[in-house]
C-alpha atoms as a PDB file:
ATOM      1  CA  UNK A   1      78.957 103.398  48.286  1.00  0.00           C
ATOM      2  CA  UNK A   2      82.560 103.019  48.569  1.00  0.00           C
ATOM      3  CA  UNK A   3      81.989 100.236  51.242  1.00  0.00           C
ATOM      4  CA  UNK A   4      79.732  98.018  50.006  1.00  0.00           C
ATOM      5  CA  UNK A   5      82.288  97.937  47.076  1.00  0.00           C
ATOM      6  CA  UNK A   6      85.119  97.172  49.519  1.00  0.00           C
ATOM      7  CA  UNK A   7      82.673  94.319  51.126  1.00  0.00           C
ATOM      8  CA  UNK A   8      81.331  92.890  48.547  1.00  0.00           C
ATOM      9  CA  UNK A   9      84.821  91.520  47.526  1.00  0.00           C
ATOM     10  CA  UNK A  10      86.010  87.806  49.589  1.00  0.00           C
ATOM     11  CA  UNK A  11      89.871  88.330  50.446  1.00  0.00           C
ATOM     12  CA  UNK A  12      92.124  90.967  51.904  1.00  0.00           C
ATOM     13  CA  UNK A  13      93.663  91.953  48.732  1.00  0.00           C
ATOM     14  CA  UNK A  14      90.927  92.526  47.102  1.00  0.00           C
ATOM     15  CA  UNK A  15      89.316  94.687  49.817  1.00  0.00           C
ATOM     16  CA  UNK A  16      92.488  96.540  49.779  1.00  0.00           C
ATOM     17  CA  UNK A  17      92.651  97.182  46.091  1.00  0.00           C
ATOM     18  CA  UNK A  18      88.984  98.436  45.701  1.00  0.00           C
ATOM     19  CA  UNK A  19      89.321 100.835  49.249  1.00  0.00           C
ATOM     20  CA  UNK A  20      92.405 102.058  47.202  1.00  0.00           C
ATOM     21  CA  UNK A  21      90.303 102.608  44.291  1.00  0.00           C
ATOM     22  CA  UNK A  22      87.411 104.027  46.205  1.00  0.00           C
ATOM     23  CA  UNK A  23      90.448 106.829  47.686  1.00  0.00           C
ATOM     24  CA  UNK A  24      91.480 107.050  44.013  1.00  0.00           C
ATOM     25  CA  UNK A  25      87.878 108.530  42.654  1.00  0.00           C
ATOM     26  CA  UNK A  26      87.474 110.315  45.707  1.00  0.00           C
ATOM     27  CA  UNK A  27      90.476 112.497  44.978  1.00  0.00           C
ATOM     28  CA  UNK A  28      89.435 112.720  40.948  1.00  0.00           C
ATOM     29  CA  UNK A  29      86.126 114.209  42.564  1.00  0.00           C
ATOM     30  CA  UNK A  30      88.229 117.029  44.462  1.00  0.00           C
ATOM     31  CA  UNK A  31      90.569 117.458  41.336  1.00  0.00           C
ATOM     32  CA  UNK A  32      87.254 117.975  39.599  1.00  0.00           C
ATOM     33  CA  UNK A  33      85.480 120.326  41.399  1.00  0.00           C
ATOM     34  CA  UNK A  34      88.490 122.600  41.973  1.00  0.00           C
ATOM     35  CA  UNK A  35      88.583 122.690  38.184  1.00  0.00           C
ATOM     36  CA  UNK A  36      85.200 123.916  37.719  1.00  0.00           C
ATOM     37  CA  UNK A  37      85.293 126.461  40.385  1.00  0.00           C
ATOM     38  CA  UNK A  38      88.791 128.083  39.957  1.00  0.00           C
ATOM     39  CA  UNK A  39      88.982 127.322  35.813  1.00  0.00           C
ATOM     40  CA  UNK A  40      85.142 127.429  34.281  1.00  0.00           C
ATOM     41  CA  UNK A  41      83.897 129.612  37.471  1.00  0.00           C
ATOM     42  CA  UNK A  42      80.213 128.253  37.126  1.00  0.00           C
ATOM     43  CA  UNK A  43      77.731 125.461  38.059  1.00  0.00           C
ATOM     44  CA  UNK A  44      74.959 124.178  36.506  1.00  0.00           C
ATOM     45  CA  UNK A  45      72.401 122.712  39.009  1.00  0.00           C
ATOM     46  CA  UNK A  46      71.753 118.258  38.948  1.00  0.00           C
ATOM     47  CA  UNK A  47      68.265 118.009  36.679  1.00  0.00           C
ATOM     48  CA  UNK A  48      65.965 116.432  39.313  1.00  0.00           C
ATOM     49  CA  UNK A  49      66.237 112.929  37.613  1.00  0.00           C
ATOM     50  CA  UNK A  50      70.031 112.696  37.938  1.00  0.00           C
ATOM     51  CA  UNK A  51      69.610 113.756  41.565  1.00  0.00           C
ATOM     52  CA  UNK A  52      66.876 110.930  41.631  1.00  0.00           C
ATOM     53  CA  UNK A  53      69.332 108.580  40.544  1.00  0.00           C
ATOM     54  CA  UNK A  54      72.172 109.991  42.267  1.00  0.00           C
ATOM     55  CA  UNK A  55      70.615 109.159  45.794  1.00  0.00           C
ATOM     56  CA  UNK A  56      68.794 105.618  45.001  1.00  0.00           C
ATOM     57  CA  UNK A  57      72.537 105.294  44.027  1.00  0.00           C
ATOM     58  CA  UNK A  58      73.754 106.098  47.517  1.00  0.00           C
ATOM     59  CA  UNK A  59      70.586 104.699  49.535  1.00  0.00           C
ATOM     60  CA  UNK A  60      69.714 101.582  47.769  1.00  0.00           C
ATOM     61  CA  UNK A  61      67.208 100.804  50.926  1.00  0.00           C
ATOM     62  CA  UNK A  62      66.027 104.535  50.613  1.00  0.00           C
ATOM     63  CA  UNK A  63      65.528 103.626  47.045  1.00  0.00           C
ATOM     64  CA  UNK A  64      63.111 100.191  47.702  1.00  0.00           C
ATOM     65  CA  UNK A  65      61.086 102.128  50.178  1.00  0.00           C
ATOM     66  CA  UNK A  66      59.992 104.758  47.595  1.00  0.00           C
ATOM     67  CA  UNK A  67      59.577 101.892  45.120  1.00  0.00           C
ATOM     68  CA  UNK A  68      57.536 100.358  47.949  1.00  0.00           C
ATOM     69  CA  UNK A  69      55.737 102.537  50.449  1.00  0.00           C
ATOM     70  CA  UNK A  70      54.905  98.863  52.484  1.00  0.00           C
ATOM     71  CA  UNK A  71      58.203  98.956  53.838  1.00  0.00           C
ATOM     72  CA  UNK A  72      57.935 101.883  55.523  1.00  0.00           C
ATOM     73  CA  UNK A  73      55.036 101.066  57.823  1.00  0.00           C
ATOM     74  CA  UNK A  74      55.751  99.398  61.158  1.00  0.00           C
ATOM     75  CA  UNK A  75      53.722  96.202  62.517  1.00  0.00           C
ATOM     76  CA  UNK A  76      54.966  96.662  65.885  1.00  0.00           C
ATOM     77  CA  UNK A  77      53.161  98.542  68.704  1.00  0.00           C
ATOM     78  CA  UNK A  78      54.793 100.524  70.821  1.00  0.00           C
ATOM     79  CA  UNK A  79      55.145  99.978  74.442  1.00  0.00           C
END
């Protein structure tokens, strides 16, 4: 997710700032989860719909081809 951020941006600088950023929420995501394991000591598990949402998130392309089983099938035949 992180680098389609960093690509989707035209000039050096600007892929530079949002790769920084992308580092940046990475380590807020470690900070996090050390937190809630050493400080609160317990998990609750992702509802199915945010994990849903979670991975079209991730896999945009995984995401279309659930949305549309047609892209899944092949119209080649193999050799």
């Amino acid at each position: 997710m992180a680098a389609r951020i960093v690509e989707s941006v035209p000039d050096m600088g600007s892929k530079s700032y949002a790769a920084t950023q992308a580092m940046d929420e990475a380590r807020h995501v470690e900070l996090y989860q050390r937190f809630v394991r050493d400080k609160i000591g317990m998990y609750y598990p992702i509802n199915e719909d945010l994990a849903r949402l979670l991975a079209d998130a991730s896999h945009p392309a995984l995401a279309c081809a659930r949305a549309s089983p047609v892209l899944l099938t092949s119209t080649r035949t193999p050799p």
